[in-house]
Protein backbone atom coordinates (compact mmCIF):
# COMPACT_ATOMS: atom_id res chain seq x y z
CA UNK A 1 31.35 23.51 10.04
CA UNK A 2 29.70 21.64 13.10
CA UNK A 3 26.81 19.75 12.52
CA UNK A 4 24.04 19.40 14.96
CA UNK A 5 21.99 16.06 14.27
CA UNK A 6 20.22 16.00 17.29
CA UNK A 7 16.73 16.91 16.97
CA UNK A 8 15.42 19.68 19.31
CA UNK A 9 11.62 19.86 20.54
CA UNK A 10 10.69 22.94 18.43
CA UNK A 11 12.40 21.20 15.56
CA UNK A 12 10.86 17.99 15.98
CA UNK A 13 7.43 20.08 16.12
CA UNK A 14 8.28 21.90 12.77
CA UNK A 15 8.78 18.40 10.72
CA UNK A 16 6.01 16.86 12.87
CA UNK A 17 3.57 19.07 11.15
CA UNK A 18 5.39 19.35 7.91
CA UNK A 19 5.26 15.09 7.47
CA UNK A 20 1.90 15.88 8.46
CA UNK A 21 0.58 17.89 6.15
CA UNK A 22 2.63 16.55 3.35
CA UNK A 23 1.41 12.69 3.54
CA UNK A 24 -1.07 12.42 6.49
CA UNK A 25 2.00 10.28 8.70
CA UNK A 26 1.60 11.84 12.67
CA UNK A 27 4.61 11.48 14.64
CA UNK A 28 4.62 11.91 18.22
CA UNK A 29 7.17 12.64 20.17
CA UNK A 30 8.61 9.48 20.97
CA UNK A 31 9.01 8.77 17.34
CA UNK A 32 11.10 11.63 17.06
CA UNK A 33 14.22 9.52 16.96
CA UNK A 34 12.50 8.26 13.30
CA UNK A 35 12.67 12.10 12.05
CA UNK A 36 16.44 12.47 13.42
CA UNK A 37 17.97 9.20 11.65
CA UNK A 38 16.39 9.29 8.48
CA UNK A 39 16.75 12.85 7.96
CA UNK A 40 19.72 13.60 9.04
CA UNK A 41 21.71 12.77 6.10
CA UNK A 42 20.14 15.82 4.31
CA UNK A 43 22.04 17.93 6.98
CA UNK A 44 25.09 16.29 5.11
CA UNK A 45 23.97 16.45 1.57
CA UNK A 46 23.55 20.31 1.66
CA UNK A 47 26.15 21.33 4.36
CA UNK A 48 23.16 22.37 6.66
CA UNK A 49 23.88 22.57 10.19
CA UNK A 50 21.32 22.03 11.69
CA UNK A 51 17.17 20.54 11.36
CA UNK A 52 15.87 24.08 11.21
CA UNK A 53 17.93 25.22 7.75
CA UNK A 54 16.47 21.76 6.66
CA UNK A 55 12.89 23.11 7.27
CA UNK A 56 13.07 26.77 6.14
CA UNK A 57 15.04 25.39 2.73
CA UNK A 58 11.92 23.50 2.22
CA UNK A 59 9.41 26.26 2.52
CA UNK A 60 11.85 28.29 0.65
CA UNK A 61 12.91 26.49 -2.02
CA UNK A 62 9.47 24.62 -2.65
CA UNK A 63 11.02 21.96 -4.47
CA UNK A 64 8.66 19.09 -5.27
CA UNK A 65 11.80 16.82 -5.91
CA UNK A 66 13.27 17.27 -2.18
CA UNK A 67 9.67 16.85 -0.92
CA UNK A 68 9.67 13.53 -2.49
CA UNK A 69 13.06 12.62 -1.09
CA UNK A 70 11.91 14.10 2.63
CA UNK A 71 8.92 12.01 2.72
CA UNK A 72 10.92 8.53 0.80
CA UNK A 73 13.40 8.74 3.96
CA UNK A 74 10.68 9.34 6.34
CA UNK A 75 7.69 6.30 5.12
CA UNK A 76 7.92 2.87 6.47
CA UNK A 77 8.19 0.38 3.55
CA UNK A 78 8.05 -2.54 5.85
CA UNK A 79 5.66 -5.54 3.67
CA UNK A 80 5.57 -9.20 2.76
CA UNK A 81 3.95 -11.61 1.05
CA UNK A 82 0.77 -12.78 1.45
CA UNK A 83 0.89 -10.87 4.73
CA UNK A 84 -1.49 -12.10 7.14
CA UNK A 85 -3.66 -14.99 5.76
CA UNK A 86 -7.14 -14.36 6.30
CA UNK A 87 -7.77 -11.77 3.45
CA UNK A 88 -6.07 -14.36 0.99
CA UNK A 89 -8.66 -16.89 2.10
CA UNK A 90 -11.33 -14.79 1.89
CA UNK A 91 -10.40 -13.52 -1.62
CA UNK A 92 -10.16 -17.43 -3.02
CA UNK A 93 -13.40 -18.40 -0.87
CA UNK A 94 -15.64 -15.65 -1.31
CA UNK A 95 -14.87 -13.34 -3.71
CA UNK A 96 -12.95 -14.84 -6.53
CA UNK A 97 -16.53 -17.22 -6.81
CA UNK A 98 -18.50 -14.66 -6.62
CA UNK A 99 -16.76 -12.46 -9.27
CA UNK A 100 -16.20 -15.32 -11.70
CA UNK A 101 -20.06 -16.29 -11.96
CA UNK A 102 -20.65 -12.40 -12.11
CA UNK A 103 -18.28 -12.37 -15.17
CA UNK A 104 -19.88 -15.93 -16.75
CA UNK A 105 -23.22 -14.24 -16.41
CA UNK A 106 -22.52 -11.34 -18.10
CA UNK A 107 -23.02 -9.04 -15.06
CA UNK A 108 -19.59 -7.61 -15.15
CA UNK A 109 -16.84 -7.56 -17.54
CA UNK A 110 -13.67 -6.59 -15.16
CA UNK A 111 -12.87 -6.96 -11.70
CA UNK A 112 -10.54 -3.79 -10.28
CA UNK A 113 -8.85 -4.14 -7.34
CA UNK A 114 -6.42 -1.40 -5.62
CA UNK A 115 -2.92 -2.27 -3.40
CA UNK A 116 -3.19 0.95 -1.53
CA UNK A 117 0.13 2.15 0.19
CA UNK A 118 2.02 -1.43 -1.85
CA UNK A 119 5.57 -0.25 -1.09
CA UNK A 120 7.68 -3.13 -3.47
CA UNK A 121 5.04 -4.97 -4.52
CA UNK A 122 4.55 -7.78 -2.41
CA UNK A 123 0.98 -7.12 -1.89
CA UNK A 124 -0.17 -6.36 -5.37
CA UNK A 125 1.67 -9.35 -6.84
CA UNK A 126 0.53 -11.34 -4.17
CA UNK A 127 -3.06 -10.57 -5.53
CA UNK A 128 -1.97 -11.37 -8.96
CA UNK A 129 -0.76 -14.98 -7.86
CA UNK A 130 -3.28 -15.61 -5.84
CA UNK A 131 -5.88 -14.77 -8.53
CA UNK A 132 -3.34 -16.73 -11.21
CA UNK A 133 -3.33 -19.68 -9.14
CA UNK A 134 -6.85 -19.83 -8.09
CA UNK A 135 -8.25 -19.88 -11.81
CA UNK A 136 -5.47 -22.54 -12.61
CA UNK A 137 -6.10 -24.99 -9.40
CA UNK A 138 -9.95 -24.79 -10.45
CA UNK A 139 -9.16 -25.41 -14.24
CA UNK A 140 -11.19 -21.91 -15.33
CA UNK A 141 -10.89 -21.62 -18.31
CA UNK A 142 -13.39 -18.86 -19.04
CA UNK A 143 -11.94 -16.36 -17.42
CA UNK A 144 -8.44 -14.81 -17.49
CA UNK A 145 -6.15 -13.02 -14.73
CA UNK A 146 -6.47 -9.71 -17.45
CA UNK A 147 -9.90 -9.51 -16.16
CA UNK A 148 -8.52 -8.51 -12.90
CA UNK A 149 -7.27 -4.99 -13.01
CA UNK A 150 -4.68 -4.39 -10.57
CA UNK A 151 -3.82 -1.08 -9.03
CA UNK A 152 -1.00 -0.39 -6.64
CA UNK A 153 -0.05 2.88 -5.55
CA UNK A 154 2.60 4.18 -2.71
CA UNK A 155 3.69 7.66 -2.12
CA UNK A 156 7.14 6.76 -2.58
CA UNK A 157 8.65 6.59 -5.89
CA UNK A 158 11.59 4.68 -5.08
CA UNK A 159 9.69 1.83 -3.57
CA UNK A 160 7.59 2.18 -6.91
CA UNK A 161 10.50 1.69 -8.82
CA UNK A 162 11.79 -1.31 -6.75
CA UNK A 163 8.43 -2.73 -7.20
CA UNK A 164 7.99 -2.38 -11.23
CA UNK A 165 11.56 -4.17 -11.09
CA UNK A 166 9.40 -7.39 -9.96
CA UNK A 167 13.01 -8.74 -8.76
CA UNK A 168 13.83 -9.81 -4.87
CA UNK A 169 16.34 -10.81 -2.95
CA UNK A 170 16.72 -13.99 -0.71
CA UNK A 171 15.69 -12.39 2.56
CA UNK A 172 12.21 -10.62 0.70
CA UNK A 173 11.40 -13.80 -0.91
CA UNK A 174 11.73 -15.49 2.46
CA UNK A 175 9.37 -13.19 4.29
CA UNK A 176 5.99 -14.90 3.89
CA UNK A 177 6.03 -16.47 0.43
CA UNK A 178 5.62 -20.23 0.16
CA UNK A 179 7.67 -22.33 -1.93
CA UNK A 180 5.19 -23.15 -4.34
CA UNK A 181 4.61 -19.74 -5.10
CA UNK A 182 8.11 -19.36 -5.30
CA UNK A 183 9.10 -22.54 -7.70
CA UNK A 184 5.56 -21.32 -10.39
CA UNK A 185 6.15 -17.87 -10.15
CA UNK A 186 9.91 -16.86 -9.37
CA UNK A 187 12.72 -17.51 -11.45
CA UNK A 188 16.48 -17.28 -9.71
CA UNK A 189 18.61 -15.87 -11.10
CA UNK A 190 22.35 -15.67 -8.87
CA UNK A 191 21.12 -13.96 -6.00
CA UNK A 192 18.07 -12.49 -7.44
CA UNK A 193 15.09 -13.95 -7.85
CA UNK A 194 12.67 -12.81 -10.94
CA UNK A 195 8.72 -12.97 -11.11
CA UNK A 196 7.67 -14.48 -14.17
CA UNK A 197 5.90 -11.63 -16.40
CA UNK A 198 2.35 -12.94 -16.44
CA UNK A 199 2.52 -11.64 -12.60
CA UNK A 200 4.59 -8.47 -12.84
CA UNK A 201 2.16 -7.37 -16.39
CA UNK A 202 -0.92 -8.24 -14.43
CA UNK A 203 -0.16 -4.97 -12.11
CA UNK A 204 -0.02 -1.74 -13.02
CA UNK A 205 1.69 0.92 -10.71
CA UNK A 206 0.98 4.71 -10.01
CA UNK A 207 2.79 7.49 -7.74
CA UNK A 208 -0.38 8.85 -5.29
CA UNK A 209 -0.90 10.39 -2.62
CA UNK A 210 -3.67 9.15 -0.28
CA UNK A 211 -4.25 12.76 0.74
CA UNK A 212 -5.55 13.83 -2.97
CA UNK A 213 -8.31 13.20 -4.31
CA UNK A 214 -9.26 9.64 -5.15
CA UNK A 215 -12.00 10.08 -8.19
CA UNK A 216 -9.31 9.83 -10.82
CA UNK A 217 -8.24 6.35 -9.99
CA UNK A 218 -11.78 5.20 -11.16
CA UNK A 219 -13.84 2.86 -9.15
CA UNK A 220 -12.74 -0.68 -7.54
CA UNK A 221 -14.28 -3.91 -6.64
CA UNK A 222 -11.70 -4.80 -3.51
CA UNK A 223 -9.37 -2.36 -1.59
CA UNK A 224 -6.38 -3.64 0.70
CA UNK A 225 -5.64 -0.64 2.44
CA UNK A 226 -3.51 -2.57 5.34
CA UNK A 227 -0.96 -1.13 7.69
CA UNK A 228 -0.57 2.31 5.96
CA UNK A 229 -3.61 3.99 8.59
CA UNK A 230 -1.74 3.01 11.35
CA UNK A 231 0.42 6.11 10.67
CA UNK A 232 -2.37 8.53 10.38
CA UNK A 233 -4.34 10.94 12.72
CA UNK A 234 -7.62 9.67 13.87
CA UNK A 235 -9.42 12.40 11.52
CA UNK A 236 -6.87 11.83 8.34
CA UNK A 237 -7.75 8.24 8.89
CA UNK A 238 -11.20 8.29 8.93
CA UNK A 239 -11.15 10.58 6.30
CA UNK A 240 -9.48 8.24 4.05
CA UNK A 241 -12.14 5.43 4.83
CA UNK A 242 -14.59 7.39 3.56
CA UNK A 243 -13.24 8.28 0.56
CA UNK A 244 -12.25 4.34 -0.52
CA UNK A 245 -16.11 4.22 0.67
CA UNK A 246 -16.77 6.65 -1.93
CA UNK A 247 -14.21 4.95 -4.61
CA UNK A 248 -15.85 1.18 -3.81
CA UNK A 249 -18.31 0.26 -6.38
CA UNK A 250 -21.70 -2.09 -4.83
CA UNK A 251 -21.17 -4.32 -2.35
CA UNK A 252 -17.23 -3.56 -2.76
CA UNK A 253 -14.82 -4.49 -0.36
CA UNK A 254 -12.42 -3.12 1.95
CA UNK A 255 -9.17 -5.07 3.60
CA UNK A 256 -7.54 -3.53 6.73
CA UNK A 257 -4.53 -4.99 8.29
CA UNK A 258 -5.44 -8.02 10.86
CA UNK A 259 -4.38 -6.28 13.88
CA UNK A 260 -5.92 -2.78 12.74
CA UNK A 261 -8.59 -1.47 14.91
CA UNK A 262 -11.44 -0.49 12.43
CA UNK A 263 -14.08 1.57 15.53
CA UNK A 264 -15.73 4.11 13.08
CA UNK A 265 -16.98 1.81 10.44
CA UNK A 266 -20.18 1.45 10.63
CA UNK A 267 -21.10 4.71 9.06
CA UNK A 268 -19.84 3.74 6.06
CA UNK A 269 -18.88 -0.20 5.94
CA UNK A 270 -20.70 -3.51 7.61
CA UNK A 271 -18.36 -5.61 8.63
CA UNK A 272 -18.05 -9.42 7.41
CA UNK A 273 -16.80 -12.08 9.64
CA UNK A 274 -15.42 -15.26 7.25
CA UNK A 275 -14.16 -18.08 9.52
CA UNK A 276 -11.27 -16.51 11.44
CA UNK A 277 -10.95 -13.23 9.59
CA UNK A 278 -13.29 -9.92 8.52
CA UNK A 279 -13.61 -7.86 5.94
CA UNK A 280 -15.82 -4.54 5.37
CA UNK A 281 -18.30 -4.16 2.53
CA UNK A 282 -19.59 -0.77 1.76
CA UNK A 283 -22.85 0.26 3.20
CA UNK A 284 -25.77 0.31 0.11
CA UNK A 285 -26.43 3.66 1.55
CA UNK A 286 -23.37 5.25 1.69
C-alpha cells in the first residue's frame, strides 16, 4: 500500500472547513502544510492512503473520540508564563484592590475568573500565583486565594491532562517564569519540576468548546481570552466576544493577547488604558 501524504487543494479545502466547523480554527491555504504534518500520521494509524479516506471516515464513522484526536493534532498549544506583562500588572494594580475592598465590604463574596483556551496551565496557574503572592506581599490576611475561583478550559483534552498534572519540565519552566516564582511555588524533583498544591487546587479545569454555548460556565469577574482568536474567522471571533460580553458580570473584564488587534469592541467593551497596557470592561449597556 502507497501512501499519499501530500495534501491536495480539494483536500486541503475539505479539512479547512471541517477544522472549521468543528472548533472555529480557519486555515488558509498557506497553512496547509499545518493540516499535512499533523495529520498525516492518521493516514498511518488506519492504513488510509490518502487525506480524502481520512475525511469521509470521519463523516462516516462520526466518532466523537477521533474528532477529539483530529482537532488535539491540529490546535496550537504554544503558552508561557506570565505571558506578556501588562495584564499581570494590571491584575495586582487595579483589580486585585478593587476586588479585595469589594470582598471586606461585603459587596461580593467570590471573585471568578476564566483561563479561556489555557492549553497546560501556564496561564491559569499564573493567575493563581499571582493572586497567592499578591495577598502574601501585602500581608492580607482577610482574604484567601479560595475566594478566587479559577476556571481554565481548552478544547484539547490532552493539554488538559498535562495541565491537571501541574508538573513541567526545564525548558516550560524557563519560558517566562521568574525565579522567585519558581523557588515559592515549584518544587524539583530530577528533571521535573512540581507546583506546590495550594496553586494547582486553586484551579479547576474543564474540556469546552468555545463554539458552545457559554451560560453553563456561570458568570466571571475577569476573562483572559489571549492568543486563541487569532485562529478564528473575523465573524467566529467576534462572535465569541460577545458572548464572554454576555458571560462578564458588571464592570467585568476582558484580557486579549498584547499584540491582538481588538477593532470591533466598542459595541460591547470600553477599552482601559493602564500605564503601558489595556484592558476591556464590558459596556453597562450591553
Amino acid at each position: 500500500m502507497t501512501i499519499n501524504s501530500n495534501l491536495s487543494p480539494a483536500e486541503f479545502a475539505l479539512f479547512q472547513e471541517y477544522i472549521k466547523e468543528q472548533c472555529g480554527i480557519d486555515f488558509n491555504e498557506e497553512k496547509s502544510y499545518l493540516i499535512e504534518s499533523r495529520l498525516s500520521k492518521f493516514l498511518i494509524k488506519f492504513g488510509l492512503t490518502n487525506f480524502e479516506e481520512l475525511y469521509r471516515m470521519l463523516n462516516k464513522q462520526k466518532d466523537v473520540g477521533l474528532a477529539e484526536e483530529i482537532i488535539d493534532a491540529i490546535t496550537t498549544n504554544e503558552t508561557l508564563w506570565f505571558r506578556d506583562k501588562t495584564p499581570w500588572m494590571i491584575l495586582e494594580e487595579v483589580l486585585l484592590p478593587a476586588y479585595i475592598d469589594e470582598i471586606r465590604k461585603g459587596q461580593r463574596s467570590k471573585v471568578r475568573i476564566w483561563s479561556a483556551a489555557c492549553s497546560t496551565g501556564q496561564e491559569p496557574y499564573s493567575i493563581a500565583m499571582c493572586i497567592d503572592s499578591y495577598l502574601k506581599r501585602f500581608r492580607v490576611q482577610d482574604v484567601t486565594l479560595s475566594q478566587f475561583e479559577i476556571l481554565a478550559t481548552d478544547i484539547s483534552t490532552t493539554v488538559l491532562k498535562l495541565a491537571r498534572m501541574g508538573k513541567y519540565d526545564s525548558i516550560s519552566m524557563a519560558r517566562g517564569l521568574e525565579s522567585e516564582y519558581r523557588d515559592t511555588y515549584f518544587r524539583q524533583e530530577g528533571r521535573i519540576w512540581k507546583l506546590a498544591d495550594t496553586i494547582k487546587d486553586a484551579v479547576v479545569f474543564r474540556q469546552f468548546n468555545l463554539q458552545n454555548s457559554f451560560i453553563g460556565l456561570g458568570n466571571f469577574d475577569t476573562v483572559f481570552c489571549r492568543y486563541v482568536t487569532i485562529y478564528f474567522s473575523e465573524q467566529f471571533k467576534k462572535v465569541v466576544f460577545s458572548k464572554i460580553a454576555n458571560a462578564l458580570t458588571e464592570q467585568g473584564v476582558l484580557f486579549i493577547g498584547n499584540s491582538e488587534i481588538f477593532f470591533d469592541y466598542k459595541e460591547n467593551y470600553e477599552m482601559t488604558q493602564y500605564k503601558n497596557g489595556a484592558f476591556f470592561r464590558v459596556r453597562g449597556d450591553s
